[in-house]
Structures are given as C-alpha cells and as structure tokens.
N, C-alpha and C. Protein backbone atom coordinates (compact mmCIF):
# COMPACT_ATOMS: atom_id res chain seq x y z
N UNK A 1 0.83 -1.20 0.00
CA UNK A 1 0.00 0.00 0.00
C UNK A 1 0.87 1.26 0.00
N UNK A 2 2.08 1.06 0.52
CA UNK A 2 2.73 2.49 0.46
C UNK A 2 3.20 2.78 -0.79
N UNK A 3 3.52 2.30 -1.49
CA UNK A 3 4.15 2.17 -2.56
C UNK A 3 3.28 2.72 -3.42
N UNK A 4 1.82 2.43 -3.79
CA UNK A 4 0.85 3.08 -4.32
C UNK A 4 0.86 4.59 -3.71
N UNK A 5 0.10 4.19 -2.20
CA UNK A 5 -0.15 5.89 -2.28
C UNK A 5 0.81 7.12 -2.33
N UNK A 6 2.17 6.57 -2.32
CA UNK A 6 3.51 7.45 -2.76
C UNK A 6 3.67 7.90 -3.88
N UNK A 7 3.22 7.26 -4.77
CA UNK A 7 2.93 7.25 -6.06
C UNK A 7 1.66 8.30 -7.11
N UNK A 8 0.83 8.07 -6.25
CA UNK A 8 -0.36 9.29 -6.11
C UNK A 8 -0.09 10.49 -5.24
N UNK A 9 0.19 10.30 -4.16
CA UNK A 9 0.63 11.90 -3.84
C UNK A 9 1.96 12.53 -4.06
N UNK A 10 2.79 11.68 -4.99
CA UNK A 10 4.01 12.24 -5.46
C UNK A 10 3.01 13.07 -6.40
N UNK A 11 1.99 12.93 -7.24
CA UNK A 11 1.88 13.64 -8.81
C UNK A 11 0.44 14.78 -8.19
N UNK A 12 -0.05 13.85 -7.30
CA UNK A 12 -0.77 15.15 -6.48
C UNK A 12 -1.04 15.27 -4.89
N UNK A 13 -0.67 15.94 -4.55
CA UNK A 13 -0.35 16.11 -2.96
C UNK A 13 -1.33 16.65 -2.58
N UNK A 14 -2.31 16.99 -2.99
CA UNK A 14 -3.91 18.05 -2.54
C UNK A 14 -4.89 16.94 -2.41
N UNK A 15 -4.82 15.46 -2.92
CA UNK A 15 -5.61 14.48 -3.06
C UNK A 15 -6.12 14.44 -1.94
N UNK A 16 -7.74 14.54 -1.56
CA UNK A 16 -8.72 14.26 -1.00
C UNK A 16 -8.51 12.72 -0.12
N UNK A 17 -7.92 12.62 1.36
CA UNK A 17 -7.69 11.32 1.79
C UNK A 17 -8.89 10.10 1.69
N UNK A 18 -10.03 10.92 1.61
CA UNK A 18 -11.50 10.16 1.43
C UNK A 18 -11.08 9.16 -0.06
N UNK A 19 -11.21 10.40 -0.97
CA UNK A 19 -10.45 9.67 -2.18
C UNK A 19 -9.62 8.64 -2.42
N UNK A 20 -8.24 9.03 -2.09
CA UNK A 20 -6.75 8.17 -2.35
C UNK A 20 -7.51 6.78 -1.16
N UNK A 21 -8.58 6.75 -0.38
CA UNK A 21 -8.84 5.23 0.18
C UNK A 21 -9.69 4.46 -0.76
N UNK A 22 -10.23 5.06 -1.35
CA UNK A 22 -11.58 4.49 -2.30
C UNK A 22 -10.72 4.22 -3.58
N UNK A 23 -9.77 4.90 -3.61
CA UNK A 23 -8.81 4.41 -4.54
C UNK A 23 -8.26 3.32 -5.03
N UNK A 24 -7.92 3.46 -3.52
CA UNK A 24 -6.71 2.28 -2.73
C UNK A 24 -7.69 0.80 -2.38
N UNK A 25 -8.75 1.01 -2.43
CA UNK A 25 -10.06 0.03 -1.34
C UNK A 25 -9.56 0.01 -0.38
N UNK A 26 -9.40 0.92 0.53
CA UNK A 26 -9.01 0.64 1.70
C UNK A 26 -10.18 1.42 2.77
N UNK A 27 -9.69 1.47 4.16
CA UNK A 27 -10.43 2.45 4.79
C UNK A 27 -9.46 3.75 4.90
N UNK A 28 -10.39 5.06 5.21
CA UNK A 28 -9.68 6.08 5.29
C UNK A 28 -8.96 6.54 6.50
N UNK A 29 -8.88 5.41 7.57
CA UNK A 29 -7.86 5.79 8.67
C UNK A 29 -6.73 5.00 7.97
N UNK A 30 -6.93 3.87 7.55
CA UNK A 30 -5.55 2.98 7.43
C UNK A 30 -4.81 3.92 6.65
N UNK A 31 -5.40 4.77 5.45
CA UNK A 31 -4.30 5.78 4.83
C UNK A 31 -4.03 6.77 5.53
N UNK A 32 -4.57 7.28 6.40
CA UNK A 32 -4.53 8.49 7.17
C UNK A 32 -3.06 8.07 8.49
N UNK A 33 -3.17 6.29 9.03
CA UNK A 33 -2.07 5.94 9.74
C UNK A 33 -0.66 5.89 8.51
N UNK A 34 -0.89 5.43 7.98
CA UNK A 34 0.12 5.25 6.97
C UNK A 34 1.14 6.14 6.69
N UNK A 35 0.44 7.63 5.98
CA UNK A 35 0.78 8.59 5.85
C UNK A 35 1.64 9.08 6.80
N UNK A 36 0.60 9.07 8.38
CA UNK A 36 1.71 9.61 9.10
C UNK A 36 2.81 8.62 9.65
N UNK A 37 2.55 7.50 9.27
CA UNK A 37 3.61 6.88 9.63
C UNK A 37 4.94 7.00 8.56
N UNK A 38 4.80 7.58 7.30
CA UNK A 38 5.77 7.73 6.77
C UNK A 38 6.46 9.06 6.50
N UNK A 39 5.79 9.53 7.29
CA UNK A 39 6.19 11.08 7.61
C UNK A 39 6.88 11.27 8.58
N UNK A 40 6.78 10.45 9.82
CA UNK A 40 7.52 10.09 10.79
C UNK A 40 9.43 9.40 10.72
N UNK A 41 8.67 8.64 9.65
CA UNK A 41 9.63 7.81 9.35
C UNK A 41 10.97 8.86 8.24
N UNK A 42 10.41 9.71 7.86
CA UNK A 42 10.96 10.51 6.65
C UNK A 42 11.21 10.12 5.75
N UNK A 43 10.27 9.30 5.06
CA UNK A 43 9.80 8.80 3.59
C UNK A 43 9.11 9.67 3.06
N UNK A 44 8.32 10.68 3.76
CA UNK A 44 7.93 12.15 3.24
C UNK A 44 8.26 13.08 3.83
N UNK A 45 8.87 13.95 3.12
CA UNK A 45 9.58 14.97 3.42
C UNK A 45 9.36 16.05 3.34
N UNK A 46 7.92 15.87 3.04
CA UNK A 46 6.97 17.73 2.96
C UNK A 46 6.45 17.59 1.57
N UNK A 47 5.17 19.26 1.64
CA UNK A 47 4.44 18.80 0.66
C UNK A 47 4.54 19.85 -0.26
N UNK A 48 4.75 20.16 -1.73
CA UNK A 48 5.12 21.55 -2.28
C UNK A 48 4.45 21.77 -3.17
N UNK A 49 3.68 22.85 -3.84
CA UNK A 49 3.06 23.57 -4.50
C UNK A 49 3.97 23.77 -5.72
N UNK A 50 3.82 23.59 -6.57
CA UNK A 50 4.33 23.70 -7.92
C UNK A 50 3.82 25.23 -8.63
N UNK A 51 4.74 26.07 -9.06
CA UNK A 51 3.95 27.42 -9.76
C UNK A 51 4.98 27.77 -10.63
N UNK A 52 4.10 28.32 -11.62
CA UNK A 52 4.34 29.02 -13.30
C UNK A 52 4.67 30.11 -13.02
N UNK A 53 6.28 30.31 -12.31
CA UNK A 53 6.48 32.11 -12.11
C UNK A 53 6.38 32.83 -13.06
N UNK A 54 6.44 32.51 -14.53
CA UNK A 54 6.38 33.33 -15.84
C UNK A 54 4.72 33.84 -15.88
N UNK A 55 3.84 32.61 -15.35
CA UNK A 55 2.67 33.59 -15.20
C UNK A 55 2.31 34.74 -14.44
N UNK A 56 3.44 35.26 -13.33
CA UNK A 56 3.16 35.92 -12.48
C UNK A 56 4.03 37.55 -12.59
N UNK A 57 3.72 38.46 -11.78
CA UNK A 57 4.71 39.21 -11.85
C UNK A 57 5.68 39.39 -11.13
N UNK A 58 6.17 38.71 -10.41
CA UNK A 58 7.32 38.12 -9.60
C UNK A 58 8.68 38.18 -10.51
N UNK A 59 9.73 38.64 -10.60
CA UNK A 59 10.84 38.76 -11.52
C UNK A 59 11.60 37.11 -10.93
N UNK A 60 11.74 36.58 -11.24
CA UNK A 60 12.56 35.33 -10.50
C UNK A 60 13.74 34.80 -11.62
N UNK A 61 14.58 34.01 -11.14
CA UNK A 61 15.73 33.60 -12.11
C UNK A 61 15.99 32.06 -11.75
N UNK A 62 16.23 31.15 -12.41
CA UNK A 62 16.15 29.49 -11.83
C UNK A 62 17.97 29.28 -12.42
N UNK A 63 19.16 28.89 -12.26
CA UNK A 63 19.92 28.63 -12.22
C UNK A 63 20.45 26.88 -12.10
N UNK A 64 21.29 26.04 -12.63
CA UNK A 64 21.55 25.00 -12.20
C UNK A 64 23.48 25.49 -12.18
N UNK A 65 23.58 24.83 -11.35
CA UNK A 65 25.66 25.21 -11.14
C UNK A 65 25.44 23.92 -11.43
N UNK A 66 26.79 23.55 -11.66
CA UNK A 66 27.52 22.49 -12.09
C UNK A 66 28.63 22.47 -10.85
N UNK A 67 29.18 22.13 -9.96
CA UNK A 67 30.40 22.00 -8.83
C UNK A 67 30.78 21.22 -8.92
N UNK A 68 32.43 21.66 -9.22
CA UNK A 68 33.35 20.49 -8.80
C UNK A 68 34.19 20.74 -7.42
N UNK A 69 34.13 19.61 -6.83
CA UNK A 69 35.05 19.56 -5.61
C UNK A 69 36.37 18.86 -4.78
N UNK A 70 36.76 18.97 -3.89
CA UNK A 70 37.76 18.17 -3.94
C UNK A 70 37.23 17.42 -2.32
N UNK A 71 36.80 16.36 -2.52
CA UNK A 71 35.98 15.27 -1.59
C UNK A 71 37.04 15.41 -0.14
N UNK A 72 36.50 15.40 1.22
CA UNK A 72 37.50 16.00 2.18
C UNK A 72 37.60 13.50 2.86
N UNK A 73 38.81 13.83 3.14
CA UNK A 73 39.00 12.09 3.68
C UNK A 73 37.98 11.82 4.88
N UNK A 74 36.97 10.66 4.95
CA UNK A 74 36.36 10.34 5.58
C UNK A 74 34.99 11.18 5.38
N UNK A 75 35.09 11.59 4.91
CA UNK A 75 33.44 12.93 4.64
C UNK A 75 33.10 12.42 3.26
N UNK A 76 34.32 12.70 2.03
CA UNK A 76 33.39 12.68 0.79
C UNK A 76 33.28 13.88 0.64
N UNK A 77 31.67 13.89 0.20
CA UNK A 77 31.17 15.09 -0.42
C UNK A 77 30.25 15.90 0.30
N UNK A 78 30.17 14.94 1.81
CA UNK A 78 28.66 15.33 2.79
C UNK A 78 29.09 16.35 3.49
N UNK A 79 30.07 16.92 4.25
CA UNK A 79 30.72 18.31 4.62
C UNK A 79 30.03 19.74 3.37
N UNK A 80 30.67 19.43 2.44
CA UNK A 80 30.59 20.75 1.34
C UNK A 80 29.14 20.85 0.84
N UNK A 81 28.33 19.86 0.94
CA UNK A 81 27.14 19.49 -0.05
C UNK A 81 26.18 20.61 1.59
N UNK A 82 26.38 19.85 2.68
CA UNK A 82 25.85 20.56 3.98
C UNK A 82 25.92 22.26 3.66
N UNK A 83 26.87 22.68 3.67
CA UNK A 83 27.69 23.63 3.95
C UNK A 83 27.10 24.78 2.19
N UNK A 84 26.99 24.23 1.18
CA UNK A 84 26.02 24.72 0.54
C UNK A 84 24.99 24.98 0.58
N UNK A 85 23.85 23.86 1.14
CA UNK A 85 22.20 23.66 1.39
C UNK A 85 22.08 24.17 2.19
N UNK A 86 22.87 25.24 2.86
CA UNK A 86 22.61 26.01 4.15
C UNK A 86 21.89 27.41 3.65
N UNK A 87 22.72 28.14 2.48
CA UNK A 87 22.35 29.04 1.68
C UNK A 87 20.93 29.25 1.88
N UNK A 88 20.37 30.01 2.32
CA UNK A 88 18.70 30.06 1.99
C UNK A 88 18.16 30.22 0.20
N UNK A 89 19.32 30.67 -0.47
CA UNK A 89 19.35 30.62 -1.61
C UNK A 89 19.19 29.70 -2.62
N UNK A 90 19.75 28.21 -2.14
CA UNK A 90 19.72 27.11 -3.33
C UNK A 90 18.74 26.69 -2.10
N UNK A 91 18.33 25.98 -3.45
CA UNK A 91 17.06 24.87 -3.30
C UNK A 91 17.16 23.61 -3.46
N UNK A 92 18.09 22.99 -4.17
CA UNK A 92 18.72 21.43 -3.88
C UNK A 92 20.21 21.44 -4.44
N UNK A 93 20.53 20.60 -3.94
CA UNK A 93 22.19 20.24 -4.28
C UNK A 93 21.84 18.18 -4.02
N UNK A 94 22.57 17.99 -5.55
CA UNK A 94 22.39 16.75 -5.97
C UNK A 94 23.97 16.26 -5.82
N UNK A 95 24.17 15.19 -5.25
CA UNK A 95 25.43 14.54 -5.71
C UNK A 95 25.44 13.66 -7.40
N UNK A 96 26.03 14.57 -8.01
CA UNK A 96 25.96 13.53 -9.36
C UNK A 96 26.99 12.73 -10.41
N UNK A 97 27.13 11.92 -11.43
CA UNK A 97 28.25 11.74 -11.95
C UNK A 97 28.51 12.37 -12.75
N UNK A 98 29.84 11.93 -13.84
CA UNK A 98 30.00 12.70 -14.95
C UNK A 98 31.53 14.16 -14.07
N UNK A 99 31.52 14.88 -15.13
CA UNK A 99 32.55 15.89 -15.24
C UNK A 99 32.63 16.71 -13.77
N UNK A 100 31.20 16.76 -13.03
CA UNK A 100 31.26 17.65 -11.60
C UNK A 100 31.04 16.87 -11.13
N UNK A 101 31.05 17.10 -9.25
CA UNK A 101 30.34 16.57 -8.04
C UNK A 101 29.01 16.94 -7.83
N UNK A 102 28.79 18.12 -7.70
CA UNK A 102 27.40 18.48 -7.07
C UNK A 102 26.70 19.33 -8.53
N UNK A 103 25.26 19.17 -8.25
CA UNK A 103 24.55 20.05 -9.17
C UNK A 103 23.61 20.88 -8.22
N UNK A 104 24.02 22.41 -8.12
CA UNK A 104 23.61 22.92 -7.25
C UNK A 104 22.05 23.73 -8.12
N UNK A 105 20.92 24.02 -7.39
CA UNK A 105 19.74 24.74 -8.19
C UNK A 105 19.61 25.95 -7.00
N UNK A 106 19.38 27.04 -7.85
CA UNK A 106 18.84 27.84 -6.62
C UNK A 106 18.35 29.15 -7.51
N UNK A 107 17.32 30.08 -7.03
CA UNK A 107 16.98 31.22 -7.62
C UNK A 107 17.13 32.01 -7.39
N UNK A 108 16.93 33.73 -7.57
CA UNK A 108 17.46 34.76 -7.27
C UNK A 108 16.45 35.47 -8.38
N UNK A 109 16.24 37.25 -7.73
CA UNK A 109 15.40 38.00 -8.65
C UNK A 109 15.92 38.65 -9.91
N UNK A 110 17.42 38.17 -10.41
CA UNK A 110 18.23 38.65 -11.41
C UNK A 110 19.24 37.83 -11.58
N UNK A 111 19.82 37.94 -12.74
CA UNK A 111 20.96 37.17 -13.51
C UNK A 111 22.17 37.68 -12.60
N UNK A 112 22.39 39.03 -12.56
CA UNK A 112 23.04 39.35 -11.92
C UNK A 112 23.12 38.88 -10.73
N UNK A 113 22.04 39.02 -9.22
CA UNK A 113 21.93 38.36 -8.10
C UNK A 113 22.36 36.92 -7.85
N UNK A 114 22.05 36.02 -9.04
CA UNK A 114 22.86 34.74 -8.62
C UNK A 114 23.95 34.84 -9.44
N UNK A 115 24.66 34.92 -10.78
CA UNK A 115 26.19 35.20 -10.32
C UNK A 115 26.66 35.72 -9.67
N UNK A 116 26.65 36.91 -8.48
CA UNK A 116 27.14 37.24 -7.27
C UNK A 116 27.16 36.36 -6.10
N UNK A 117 26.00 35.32 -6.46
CA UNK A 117 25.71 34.19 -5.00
C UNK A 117 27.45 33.29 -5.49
N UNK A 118 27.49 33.18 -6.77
CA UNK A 118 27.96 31.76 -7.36
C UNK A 118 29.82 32.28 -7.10
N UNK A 119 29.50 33.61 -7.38
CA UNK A 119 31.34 34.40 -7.59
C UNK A 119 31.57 34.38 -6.02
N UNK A 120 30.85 35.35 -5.13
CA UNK A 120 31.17 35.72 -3.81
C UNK A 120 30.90 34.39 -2.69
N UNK A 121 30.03 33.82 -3.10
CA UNK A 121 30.06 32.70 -1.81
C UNK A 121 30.15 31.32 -2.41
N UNK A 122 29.78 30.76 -3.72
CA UNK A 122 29.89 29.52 -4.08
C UNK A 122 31.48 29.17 -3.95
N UNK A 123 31.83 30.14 -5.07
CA UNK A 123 33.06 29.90 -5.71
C UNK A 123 34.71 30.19 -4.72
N UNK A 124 34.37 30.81 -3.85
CA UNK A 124 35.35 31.09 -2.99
C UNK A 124 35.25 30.00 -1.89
N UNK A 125 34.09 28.71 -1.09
CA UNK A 125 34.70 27.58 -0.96
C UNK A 125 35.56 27.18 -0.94
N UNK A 126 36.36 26.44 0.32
CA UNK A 126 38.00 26.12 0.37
C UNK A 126 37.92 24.85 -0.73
N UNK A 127 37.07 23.92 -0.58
CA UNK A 127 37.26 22.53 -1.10
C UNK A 127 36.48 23.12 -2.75
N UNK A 128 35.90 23.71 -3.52
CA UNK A 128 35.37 24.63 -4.71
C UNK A 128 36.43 24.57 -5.52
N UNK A 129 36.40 23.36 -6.48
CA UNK A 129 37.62 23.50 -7.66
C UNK A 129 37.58 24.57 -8.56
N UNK A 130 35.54 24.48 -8.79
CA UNK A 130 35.59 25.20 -9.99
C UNK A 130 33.68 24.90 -10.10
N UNK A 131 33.25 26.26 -10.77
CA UNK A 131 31.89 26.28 -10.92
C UNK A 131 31.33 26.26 -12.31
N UNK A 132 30.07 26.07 -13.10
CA UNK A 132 29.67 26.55 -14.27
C UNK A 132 28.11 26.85 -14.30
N UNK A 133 27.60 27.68 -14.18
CA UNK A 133 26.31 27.94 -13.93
C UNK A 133 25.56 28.16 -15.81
N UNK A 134 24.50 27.56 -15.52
CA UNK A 134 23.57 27.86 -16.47
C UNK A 134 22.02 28.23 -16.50
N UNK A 135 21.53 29.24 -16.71
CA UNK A 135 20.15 29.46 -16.20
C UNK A 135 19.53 29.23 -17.26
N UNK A 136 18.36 28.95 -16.52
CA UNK A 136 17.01 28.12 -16.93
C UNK A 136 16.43 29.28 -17.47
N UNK A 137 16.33 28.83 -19.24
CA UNK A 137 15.38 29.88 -19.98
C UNK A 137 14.12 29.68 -20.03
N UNK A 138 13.66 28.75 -20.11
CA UNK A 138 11.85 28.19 -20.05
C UNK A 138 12.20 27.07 -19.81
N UNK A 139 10.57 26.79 -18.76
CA UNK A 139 11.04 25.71 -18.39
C UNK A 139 9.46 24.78 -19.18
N UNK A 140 9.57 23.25 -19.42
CA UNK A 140 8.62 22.82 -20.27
C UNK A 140 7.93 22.03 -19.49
N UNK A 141 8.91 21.34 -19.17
CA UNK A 141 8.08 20.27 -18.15
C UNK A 141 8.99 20.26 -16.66
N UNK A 142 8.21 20.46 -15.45
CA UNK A 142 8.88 20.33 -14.03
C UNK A 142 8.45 18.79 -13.30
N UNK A 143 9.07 18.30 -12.80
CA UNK A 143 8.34 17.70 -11.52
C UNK A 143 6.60 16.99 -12.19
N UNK A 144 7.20 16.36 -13.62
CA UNK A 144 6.77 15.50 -13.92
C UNK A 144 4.65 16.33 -14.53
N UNK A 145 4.66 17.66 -14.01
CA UNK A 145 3.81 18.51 -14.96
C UNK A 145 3.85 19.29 -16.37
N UNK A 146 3.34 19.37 -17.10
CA UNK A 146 3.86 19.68 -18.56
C UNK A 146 3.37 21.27 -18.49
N UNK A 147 4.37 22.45 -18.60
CA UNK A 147 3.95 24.05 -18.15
C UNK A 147 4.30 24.49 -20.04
N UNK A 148 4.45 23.87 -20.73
CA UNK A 148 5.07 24.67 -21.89
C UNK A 148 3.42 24.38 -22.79
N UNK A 149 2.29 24.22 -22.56
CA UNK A 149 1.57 23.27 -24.02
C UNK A 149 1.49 24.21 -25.22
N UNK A 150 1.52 23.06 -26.10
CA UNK A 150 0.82 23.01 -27.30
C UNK A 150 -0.18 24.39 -27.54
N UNK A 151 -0.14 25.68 -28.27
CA UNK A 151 -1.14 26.29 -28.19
C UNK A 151 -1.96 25.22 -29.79
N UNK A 152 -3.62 25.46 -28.74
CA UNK A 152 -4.49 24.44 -29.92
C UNK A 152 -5.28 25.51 -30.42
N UNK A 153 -5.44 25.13 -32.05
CA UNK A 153 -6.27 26.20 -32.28
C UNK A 153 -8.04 25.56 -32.70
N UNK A 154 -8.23 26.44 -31.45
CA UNK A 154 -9.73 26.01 -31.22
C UNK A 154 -10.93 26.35 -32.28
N UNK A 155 -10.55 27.42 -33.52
CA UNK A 155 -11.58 28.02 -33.84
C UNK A 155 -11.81 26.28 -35.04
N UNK A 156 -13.45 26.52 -35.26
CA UNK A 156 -13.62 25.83 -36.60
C UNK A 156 -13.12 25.84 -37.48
N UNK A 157 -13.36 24.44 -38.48
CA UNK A 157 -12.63 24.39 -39.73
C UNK A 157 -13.65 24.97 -40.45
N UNK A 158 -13.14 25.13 -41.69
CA UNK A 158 -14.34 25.44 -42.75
C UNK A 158 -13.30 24.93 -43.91
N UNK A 159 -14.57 23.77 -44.50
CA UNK A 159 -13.88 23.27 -45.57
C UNK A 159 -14.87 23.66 -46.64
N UNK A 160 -14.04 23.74 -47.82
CA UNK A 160 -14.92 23.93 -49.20
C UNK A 160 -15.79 22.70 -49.72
C-alpha cells in the first residue's frame, strides 16, 4: 500500500484522503495511519506547491551550477554538499556523476543576483575547484507537470 499511495501523492499532494482510500479500497484511517507513519519515518519529506512564475509578476531567475570539488578524507562530499544547502538561496544540491560533483539549483530575482551568490560565496569555498552555472530559460516540463503546451487552435474548420 505504500508504494501506491507514494505514487499518487508524489503527482498530487492536494488528493482528498476520502479519495486516495476508495482508490486504494481501503479504509480512510488505514491511509490516514500510513501517511503519518511515513512522515515520521521521513519517507515524506513535505508537501510543495508547484507554480508558473512566468505567469506571475514576480521577476525570479532558476539557475543550475555544475560544482566540482575536492571530496574532504572520511566525509566525501557530505561536509561541502551541507555547507552549501545552508544558503537560503539554493534549493537542492544533488550529488551527481559525470565531469562535476554536485549540481547545485537555486533562484534569485536577477541574472546578476545569482552570479554574485555563485562568484562571492559559491566559488570562494575552500574545497570549490571550480563552478559553471547555467540558467534556466523556459522551463517545459517540471516535476513530472507539462507548463510549456501546445497552443491548440480552437476556432472551426471550414472546408470547401
């Protein structure tokens, strides 16, 4: 059962618990224990609202860094990766493979504002080999929602 309803409130987290049981055939405490039992457990880790800042008038900027580092003995990468995610600024830092260590995301209300995060506090890091930032020009699909569609054109045909 967890495995399902993780699965449904990964794609919607607003789901009606009445619902996700009638779903599930279950009763609506057994999902209601569940839940919090895996919230407890920290198999859920909070619940987040997804939004189209381009629809809004909010100026915002989405960034991904690229970090390379130099792994400290007995730590790795979990010291520097900490020591980033502290930033109120980034929003996740991934350990990944390939050419860097970390893939850092974080936003700011200007292009300018996060290269200053990335020059003045990323990049000056003792263990910080080296950074490459690239910002996010549109984004199409997030977190498994599709924000870019198709414009359809609704008017009638008229054929001869």
């Amino acid at each position: 059962m967890r495995e399902k309803i993780l699965s449904i409130i990964e794609r919607n987290s607003r789901i009606d618990l009445k619902e996700l049981a009638v779903i599930l055939g279950v009763e609506e405490v057994d999902v209601v224990n569940e839940m919090a039992a895996m919230e407890k457990e920290g198999i859920i880790c909070g619940y987040h609202t997804m939004i189209d800042w381009e629809k809004t008038s909010v100026e915002k900027v989405t960034a991904l860094i690229e970090v390379r580092v130099t792994p400290q003995r007995g730590q790795g990468f979990d010291n520097i990766a900490e020591r980033i995610y502290k930033y109120p600024e980034v929003n996740s830092v991934y350990l990944i493979s390939g050419g860097y260590d970390l893939l850092v995301t974080l936003e700011g209300k200007s292009l300018k504002e996060v290269s200053s995060f990335v020059s003045d506090k990323l990049s000056t890091l003792d263990t910080v080999l080296s950074t490459a930032t690239h910002f996010i020009l549109k984004k199409y699909k997030d977190h498994g929602t599709i924000l870019a569609k198709k414009y359809e054109d609704e008017r009638e045909k008229i054929t001869p």
